[in-house]
C-alpha atoms as a PDB file:
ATOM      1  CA  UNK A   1     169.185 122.974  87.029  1.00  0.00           C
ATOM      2  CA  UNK A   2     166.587 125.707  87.713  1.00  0.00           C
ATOM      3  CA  UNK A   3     169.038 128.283  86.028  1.00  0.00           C
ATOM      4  CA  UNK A   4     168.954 125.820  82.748  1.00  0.00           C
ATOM      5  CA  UNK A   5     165.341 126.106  83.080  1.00  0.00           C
ATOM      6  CA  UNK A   6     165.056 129.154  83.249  1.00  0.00           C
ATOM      7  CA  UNK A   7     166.479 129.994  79.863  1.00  0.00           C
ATOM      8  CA  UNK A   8     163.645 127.455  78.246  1.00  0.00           C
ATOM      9  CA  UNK A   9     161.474 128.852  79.961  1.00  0.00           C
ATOM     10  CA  UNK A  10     159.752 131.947  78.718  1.00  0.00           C
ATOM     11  CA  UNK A  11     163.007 134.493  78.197  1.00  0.00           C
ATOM     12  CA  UNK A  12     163.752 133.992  81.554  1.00  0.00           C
ATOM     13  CA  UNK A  13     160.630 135.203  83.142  1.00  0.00           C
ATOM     14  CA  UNK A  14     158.633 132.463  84.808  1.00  0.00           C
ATOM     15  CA  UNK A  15     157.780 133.581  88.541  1.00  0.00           C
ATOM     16  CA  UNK A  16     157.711 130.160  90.255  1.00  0.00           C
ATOM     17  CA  UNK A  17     161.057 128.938  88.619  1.00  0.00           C
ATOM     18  CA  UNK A  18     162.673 132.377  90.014  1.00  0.00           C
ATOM     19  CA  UNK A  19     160.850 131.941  93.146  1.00  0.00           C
ATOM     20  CA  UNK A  20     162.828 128.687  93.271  1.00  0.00           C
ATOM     21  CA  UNK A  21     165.883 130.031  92.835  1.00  0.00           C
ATOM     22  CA  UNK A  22     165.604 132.767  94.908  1.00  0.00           C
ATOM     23  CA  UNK A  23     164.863 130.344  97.941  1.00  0.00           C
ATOM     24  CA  UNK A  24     168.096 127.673  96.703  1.00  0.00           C
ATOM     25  CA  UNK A  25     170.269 130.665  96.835  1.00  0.00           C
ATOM     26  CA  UNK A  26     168.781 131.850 100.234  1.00  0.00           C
ATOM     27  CA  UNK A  27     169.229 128.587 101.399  1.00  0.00           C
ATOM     28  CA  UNK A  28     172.657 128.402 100.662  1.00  0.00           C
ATOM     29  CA  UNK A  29     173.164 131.710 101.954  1.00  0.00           C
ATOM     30  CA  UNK A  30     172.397 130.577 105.522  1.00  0.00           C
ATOM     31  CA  UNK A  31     173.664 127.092 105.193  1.00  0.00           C
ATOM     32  CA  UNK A  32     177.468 129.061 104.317  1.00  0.00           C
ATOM     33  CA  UNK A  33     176.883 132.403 105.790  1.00  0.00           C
ATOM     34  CA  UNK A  34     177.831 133.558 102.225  1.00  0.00           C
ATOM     35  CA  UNK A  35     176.767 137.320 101.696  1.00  0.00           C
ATOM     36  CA  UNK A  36     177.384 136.553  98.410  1.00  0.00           C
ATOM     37  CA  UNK A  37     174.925 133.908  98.025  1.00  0.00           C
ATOM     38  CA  UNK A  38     172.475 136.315  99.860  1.00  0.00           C
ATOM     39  CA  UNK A  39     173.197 138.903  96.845  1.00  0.00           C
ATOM     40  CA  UNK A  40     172.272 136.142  94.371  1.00  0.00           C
ATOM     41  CA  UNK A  41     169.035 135.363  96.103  1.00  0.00           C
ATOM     42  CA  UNK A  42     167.809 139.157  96.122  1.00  0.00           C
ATOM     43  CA  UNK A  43     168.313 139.910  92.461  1.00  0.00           C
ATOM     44  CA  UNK A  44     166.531 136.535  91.745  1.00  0.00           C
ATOM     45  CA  UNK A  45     163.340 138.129  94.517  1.00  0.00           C
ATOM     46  CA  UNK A  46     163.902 141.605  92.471  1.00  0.00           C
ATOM     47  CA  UNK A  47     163.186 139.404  88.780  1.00  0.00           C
ATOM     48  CA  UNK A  48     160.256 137.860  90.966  1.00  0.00           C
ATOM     49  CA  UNK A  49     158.417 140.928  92.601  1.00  0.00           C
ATOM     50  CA  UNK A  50     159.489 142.921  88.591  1.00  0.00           C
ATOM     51  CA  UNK A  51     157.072 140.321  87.098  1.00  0.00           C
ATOM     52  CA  UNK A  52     154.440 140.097  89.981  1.00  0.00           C
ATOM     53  CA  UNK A  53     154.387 143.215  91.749  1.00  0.00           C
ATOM     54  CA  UNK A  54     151.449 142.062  94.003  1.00  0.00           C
ATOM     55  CA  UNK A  55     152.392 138.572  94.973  1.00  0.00           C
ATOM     56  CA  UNK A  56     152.304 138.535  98.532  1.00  0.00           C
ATOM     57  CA  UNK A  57     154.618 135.458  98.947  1.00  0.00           C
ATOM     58  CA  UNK A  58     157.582 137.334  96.476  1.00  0.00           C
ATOM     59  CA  UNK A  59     156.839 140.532  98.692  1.00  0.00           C
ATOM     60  CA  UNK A  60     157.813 138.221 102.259  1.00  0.00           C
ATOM     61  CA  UNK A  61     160.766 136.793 100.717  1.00  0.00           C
ATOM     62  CA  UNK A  62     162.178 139.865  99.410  1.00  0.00           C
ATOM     63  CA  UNK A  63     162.020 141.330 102.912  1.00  0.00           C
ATOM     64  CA  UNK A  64     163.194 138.338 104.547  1.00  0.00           C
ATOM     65  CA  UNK A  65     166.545 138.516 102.429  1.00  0.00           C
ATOM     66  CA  UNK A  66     167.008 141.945 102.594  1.00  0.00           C
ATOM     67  CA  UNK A  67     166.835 141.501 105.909  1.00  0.00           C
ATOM     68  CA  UNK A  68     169.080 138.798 106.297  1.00  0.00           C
ATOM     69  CA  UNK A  69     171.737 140.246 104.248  1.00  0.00           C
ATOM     70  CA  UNK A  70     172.008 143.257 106.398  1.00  0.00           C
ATOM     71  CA  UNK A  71     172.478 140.762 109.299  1.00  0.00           C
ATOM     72  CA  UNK A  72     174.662 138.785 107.035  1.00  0.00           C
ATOM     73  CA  UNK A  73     176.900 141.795 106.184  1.00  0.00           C
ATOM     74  CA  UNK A  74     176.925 142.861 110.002  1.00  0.00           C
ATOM     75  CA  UNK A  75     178.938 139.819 111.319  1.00  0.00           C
ATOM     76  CA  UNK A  76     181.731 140.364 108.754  1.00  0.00           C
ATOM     77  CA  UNK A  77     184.639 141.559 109.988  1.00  0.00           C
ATOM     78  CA  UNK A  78     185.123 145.383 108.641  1.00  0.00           C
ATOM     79  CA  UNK A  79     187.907 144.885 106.850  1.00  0.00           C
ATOM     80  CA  UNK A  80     186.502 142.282 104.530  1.00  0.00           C
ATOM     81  CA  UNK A  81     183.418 144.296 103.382  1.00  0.00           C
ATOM     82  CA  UNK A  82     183.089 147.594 101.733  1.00  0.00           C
ATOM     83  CA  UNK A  83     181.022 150.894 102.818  1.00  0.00           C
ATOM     84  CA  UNK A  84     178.679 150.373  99.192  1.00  0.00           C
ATOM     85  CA  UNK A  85     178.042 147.119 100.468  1.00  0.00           C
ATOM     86  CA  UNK A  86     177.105 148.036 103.666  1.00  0.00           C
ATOM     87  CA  UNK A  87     175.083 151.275 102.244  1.00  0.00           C
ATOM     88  CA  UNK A  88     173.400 148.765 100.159  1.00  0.00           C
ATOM     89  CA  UNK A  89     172.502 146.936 103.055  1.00  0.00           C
ATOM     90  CA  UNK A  90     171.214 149.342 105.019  1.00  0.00           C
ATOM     91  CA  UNK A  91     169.404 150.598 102.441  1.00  0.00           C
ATOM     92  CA  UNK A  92     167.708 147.259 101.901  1.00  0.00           C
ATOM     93  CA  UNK A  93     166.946 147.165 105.625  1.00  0.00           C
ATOM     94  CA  UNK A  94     164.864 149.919 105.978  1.00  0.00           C
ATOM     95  CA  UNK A  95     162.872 148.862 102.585  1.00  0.00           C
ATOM     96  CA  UNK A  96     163.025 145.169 104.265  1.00  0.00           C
ATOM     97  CA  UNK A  97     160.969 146.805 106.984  1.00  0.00           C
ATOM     98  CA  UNK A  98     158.729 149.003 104.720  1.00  0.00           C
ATOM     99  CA  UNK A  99     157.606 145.557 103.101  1.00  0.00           C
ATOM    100  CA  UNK A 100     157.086 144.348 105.990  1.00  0.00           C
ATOM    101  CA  UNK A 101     154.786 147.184 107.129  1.00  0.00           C
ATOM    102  CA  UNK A 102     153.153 146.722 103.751  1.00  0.00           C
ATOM    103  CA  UNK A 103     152.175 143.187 104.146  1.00  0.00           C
ATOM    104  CA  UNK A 104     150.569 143.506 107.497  1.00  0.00           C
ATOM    105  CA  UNK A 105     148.630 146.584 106.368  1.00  0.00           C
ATOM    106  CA  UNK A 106     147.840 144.344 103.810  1.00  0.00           C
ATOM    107  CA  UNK A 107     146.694 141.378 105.863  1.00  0.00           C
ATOM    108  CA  UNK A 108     144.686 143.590 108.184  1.00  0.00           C
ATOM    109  CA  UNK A 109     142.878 145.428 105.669  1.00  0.00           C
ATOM    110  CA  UNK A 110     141.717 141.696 104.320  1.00  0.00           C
ATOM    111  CA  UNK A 111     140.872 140.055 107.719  1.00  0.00           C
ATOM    112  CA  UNK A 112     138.898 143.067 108.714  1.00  0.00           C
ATOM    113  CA  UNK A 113     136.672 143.059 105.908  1.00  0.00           C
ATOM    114  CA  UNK A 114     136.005 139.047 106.845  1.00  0.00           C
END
């Protein structure tokens, strides 16, 4: 449903529809321990963050499921994932972490000027 609304919706490009579906796809993600899922739920957080670069809430969930797809990618067995994949992964790991440094500088910064 938010996939058919997306294509009424502004070419594609409203932020709290993709937010949406970013968090469905997470959520199935976990509730199947589907890396695949997890994949699905990263590109719709990349569309997010490409249309609001500075929305704090897209920046936390992007880092959350980059982070949980390394994990995700981790527990399957060797033979049933690929080295890109896992490159990916790790690659997204270490940005997961970046963002993650990001937002606390970021939260810092704005409780120490209160």
């Amino acid at each position: 449903q938010y996939e058919t609304a997306m294509k009424r919706s502004q070419d594609g490009y409203d932020l709290i529809i993709l937010q949406n579906l970013c968090r469905a796809w997470y959520a199935k993600a976990n509730k199947d321990q589907s890396y695949l899922a997890i994949k699905n739920a990263l590109e719709y957080a990349q569309k997010a963050l490409h249309i609001a670069p500075n929305e704090k809430v897209t920046l936390y969930n992007l880092a959350m499921i980059e982070q949980k797809g390394l994990e995700m990618l981790l527990t399957i067995k060797p033979a049933k994932r690929t080295l890109i994949d896992l490159q990916r992964a790790v690659e997204q790991g270490v940005q997961a972490q970046k963002c993650v440094a990001h937002l606390h500088e970021l939260f810092f910064s704005y409780t120490n000027r209160l």
